[in-house]
Protein backbone atom coordinates (compact mmCIF):
# COMPACT_ATOMS: atom_id res chain seq x y z
CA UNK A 1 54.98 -71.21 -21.93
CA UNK A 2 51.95 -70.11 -19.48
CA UNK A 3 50.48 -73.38 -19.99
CA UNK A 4 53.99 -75.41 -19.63
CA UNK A 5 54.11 -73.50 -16.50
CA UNK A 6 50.69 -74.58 -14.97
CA UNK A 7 51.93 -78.04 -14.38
CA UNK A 8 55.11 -76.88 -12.77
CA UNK A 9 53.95 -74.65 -10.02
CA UNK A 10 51.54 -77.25 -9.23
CA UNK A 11 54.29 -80.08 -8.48
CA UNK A 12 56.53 -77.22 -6.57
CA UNK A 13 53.66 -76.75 -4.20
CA UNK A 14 52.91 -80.49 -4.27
CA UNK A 15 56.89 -81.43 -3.36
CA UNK A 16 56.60 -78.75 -0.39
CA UNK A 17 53.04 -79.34 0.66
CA UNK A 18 52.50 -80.07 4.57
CA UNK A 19 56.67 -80.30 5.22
CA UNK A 20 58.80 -77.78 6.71
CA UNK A 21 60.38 -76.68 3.53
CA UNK A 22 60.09 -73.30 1.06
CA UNK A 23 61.82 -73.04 -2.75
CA UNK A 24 64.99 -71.18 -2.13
CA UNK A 25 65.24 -67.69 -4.39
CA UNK A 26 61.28 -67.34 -3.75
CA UNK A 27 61.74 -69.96 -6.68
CA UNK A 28 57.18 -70.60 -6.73
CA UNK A 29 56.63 -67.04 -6.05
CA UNK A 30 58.94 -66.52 -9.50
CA UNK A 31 57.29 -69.11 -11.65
CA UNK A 32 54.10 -68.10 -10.51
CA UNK A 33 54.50 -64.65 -11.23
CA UNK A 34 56.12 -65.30 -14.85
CA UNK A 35 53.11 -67.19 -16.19
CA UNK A 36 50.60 -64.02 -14.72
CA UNK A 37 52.69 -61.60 -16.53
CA UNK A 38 52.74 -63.55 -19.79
CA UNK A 39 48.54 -63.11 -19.45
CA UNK A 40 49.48 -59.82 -18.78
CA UNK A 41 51.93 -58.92 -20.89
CA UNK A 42 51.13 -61.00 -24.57
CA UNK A 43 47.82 -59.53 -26.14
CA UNK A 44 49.83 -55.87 -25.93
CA UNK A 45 53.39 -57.47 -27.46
CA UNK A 46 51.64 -59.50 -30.17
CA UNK A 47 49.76 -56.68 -31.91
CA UNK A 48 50.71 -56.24 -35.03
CA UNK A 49 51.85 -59.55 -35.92
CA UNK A 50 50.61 -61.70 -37.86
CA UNK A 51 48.79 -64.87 -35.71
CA UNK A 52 46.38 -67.32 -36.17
CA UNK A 53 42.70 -66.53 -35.73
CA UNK A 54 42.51 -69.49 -32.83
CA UNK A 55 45.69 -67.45 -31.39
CA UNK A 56 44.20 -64.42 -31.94
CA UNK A 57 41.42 -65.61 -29.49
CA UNK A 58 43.35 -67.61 -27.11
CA UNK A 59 45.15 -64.42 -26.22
CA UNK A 60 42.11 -62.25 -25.70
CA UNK A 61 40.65 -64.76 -23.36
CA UNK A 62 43.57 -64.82 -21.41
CA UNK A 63 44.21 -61.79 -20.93
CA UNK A 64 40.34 -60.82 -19.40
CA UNK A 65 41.01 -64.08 -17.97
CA UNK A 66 44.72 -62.93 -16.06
CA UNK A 67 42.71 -59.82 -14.99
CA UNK A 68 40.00 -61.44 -13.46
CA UNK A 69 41.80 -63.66 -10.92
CA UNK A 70 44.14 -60.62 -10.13
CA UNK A 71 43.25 -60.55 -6.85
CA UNK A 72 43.53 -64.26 -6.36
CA UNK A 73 47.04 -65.07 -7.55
CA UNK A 74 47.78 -61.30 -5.70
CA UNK A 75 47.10 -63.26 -2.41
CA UNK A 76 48.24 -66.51 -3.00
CA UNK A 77 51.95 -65.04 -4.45
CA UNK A 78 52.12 -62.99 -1.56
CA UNK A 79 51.55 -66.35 0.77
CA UNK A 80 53.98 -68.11 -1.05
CA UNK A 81 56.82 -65.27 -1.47
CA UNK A 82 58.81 -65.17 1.29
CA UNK A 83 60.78 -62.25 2.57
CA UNK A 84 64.35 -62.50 3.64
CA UNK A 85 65.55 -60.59 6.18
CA UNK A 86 69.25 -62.06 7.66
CA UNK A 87 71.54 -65.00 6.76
CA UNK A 88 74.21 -66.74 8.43
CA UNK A 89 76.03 -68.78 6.47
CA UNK A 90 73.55 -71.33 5.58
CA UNK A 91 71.16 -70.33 8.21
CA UNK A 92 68.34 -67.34 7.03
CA UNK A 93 65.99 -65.48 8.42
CA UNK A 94 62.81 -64.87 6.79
CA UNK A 95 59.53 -63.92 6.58
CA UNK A 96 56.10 -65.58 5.14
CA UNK A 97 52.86 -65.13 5.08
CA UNK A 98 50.86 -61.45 5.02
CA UNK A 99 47.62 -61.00 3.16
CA UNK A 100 44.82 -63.58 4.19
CA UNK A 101 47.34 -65.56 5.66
CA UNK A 102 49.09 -65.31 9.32
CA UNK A 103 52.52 -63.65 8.98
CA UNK A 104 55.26 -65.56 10.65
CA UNK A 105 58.92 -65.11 11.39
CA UNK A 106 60.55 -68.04 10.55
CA UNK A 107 64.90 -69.15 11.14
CA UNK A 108 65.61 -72.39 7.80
CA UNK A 109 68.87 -73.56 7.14
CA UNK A 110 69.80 -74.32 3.11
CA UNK A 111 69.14 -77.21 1.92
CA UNK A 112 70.15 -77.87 -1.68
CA UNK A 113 67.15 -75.85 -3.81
CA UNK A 114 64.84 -75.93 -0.20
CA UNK A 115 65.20 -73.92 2.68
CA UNK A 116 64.00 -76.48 5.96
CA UNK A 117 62.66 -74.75 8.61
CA UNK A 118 63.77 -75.14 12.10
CA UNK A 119 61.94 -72.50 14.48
CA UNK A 120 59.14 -69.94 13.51
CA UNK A 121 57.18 -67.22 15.32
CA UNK A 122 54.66 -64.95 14.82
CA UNK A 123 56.74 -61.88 15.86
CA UNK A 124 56.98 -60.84 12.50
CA UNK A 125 55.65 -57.43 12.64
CA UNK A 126 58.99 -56.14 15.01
CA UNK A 127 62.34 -55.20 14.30
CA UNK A 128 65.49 -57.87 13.90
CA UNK A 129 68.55 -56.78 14.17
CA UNK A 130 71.16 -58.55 12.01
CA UNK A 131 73.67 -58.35 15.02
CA UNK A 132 71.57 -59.49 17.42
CA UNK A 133 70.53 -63.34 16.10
CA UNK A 134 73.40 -65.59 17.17
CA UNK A 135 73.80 -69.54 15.44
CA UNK A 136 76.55 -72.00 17.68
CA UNK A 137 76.38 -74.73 15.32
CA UNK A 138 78.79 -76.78 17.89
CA UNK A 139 75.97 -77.04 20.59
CA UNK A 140 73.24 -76.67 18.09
CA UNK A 141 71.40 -73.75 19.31
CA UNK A 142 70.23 -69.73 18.25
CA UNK A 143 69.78 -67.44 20.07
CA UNK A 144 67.29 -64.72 18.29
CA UNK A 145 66.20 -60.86 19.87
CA UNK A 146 62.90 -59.25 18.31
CA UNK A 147 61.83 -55.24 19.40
CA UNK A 148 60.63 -52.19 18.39
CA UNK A 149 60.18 -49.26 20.56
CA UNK A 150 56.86 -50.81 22.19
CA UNK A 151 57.72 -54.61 22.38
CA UNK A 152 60.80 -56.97 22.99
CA UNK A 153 61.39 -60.57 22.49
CA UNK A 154 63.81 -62.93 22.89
CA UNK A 155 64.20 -66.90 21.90
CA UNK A 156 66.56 -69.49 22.38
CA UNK A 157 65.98 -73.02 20.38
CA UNK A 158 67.70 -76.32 18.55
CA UNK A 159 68.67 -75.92 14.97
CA UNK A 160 70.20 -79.23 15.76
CA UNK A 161 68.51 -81.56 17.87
CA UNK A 162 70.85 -84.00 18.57
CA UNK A 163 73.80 -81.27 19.36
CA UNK A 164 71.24 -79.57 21.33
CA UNK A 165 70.42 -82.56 23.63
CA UNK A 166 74.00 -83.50 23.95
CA UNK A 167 75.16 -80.51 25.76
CA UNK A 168 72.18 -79.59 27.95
CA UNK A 169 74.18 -78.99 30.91
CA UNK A 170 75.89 -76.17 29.11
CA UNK A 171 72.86 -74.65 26.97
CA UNK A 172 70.85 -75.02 30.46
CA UNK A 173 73.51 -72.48 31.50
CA UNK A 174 73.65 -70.09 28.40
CA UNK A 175 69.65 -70.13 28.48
CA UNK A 176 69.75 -69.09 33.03
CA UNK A 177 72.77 -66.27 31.48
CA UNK A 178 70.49 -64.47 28.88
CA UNK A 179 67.30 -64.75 30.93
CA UNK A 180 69.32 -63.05 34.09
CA UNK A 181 70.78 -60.78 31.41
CA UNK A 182 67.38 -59.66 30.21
CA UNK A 183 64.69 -60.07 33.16
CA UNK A 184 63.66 -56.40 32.77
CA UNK A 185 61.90 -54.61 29.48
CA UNK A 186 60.80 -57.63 27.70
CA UNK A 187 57.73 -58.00 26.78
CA UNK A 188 57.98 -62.19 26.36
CA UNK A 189 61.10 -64.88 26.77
CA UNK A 190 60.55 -68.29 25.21
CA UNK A 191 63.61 -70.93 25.48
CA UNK A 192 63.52 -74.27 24.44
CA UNK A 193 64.86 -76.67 26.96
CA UNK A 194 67.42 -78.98 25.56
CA UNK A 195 66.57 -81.89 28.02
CA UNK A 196 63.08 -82.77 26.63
CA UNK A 197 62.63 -79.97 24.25
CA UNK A 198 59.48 -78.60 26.22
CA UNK A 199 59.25 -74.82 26.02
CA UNK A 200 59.24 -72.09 29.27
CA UNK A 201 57.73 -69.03 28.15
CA UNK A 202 57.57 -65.80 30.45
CA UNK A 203 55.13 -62.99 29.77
CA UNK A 204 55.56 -59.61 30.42
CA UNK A 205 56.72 -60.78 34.19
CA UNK A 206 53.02 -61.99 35.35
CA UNK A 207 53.18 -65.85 34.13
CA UNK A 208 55.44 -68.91 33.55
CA UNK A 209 54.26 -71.13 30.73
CA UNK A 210 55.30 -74.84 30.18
CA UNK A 211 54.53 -76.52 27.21
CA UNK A 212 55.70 -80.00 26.05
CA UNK A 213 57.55 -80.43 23.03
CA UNK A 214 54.55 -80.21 20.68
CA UNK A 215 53.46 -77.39 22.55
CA UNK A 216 50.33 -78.28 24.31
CA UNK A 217 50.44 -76.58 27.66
CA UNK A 218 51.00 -78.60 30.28
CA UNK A 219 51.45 -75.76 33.79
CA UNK A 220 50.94 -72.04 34.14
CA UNK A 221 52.46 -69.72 37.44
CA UNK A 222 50.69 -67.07 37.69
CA UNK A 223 51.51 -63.68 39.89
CA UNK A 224 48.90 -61.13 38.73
CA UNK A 225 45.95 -61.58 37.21
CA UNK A 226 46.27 -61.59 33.71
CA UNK A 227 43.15 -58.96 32.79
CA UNK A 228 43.73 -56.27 35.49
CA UNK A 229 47.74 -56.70 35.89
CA UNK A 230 47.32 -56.63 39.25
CA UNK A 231 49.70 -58.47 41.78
CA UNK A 232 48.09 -61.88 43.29
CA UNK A 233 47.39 -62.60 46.95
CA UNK A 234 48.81 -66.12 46.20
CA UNK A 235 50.60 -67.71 43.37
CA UNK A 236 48.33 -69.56 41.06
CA UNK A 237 49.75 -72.94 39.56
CA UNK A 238 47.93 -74.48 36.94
CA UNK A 239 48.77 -78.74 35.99
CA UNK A 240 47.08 -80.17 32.95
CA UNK A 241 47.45 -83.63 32.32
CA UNK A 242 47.07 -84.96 29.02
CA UNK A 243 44.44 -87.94 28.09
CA UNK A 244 43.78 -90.27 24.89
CA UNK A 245 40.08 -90.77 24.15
CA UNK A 246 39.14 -93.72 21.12
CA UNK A 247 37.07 -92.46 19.28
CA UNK A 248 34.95 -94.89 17.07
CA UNK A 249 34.84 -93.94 13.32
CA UNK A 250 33.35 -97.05 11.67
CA UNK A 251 32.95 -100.75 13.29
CA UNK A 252 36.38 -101.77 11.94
CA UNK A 253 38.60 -98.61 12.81
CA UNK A 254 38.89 -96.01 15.61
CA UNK A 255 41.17 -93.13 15.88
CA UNK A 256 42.90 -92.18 19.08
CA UNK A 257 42.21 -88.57 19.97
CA UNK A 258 44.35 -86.38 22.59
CA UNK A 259 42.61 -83.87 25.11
CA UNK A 260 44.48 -81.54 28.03
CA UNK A 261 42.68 -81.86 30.85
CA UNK A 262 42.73 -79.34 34.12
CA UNK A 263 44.43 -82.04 36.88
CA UNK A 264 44.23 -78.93 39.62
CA UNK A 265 45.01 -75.72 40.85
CA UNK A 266 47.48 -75.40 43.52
CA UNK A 267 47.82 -71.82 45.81
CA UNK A 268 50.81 -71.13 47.35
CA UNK A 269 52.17 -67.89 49.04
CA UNK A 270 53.74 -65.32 46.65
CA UNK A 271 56.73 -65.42 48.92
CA UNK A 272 57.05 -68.95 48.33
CA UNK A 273 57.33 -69.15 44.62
CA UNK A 274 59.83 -66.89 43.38
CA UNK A 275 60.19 -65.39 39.97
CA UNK A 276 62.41 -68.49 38.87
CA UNK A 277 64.72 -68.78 36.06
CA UNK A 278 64.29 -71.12 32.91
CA UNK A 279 65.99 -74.06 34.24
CA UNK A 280 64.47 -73.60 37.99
CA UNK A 281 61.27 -73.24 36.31
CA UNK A 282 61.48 -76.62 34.44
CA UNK A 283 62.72 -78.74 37.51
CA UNK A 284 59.82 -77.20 39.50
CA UNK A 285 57.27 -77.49 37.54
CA UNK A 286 58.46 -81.34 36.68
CA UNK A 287 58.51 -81.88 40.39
CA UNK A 288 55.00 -80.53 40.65
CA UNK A 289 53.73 -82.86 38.06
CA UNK A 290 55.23 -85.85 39.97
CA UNK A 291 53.42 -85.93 43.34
């Protein structure tokens, strides 16, 4: 069975290698764990029985063998278990990662014996509450609130693309409701716009983030300086602008390689830039980027 099994968890990592899928049930972390346990677990049962010399040895190396790579298959079963913390029909909330790897708060929706995931973050360390993680399948959005008595988050993304594009006009004004609704005690605010899918992120009221849709940053508003927290003289707006350098691999082939580049720095009076909502924030900084 362990060596039946060997083959199997390879082509379950394999089928969800490099895409945005996990087994549903923790079904690798399961498999994975029944083949350490049968090292484990069948020198001790087998005693007494009668057994092949061959078997006899087969199932002593195995065992100093399972007890070596303990720590090994400790860290690789924790990265591949994940934990599940809410579900919404066929919507879940989970965690991964923990140990050597980079824990992550992740929102999948079921897909036959997969979960796909659709948004992730590495909040994963704070409080969800069940109540407070809201999926409108009709405009094809969730809405998602992460604290604990030090830190407070909030998101607001697609779990359908297409729905979410659709009816930008009225997630443009769900996403300006909860930011008004929530401007004080949060620590960051991230929301998705449905238009292009670029991402406005405030933090802890001293900058405005834009990112493009595969989150390179594109601008930054700054009103205090981010080391000292202190209030700035001026508001500082950062553009980048995004370049493609060839770069030559052989004589026959090249690769095209994308860089952000600083385009400029802009100062304008405080009092001229106001603390601007999500939707103010992305025409503004779009109308920046076109002169």
């Amino acid at each position: 069975m362990q060596l039946a099994l060997i083959p199997i968890v390879y082509l379950m990592m394999w089928a969800v290698e490099g895409k945005p899928y996990i087994w549903r049930w923790n079904l690798l972390a399961w498999f994975m764990l029944a083949g350490y346990l049968i090292g484990i677990l069948a020198l001790p049962l087998s005693r007494g029985l009668d057994k092949p010399q061959l078997l006899k040895w087969w199932l002593r190396i195995d065992f100093v063998a399972t007890i070596l790579l303990f720590i090994p298959f400790y860290f690789t079963f924790i990265v591949s278990k994940a934990n599940f913390v809410s579900e919404r029909g066929k919507y879940v909330l989970f965690t991964t990662g923990g140990g050597m790897a980079k824990p992550a708060l992740r929102l999948g929706k079921s897909d036959g014996v997969f979960i796909k995931e659709l948004y992730n973050s590495d909040d994963v360390e704070f409080d969800i509450c069940a109540e407070n993680w809201i999926v409108n399948e009709d405009h094809g959005y969730s809405s998602l609130k992460i604290w604990n008595d030090y830190y407070k988050s909030i998101h607001v993304f697609p779990i359908d693309s297409s729905a979410y594009h659709q009816h930008n006009n009225v997630i443009d004004t769900q996403i300006d409701s909860i930011f008004h609704a929530n401007t004080i005690g949060y620590d960051k605010m991230v929301f998705v716009m449905p238009k292009d899918f670029s991402t406005i992120e405030y933090r802890d009221s001293s900058s405005i983030e834009y990112h493009r849709s595969d989150y390179i940053q594109l601008a930054e508003i700054e009103y205090r300086s981010f080391g000292k927290g202190n209030l700035l003289d001026s508001v500082l707006i950062t553009l980048s602008v995004s370049k493609n350098d060839i770069l030559s691999i052989t004589d026959s082939d090249t690769l095209l390689v994308e860089r952000v580049e600083t385009e400029r720095q802009i100062k304008l009076p405080k009092d001229s830039v106001p603390w601007m909502s999500p939707t103010e924030a992305h025409r503004f900084i779009n109308d920046l980027r076109r002169r």
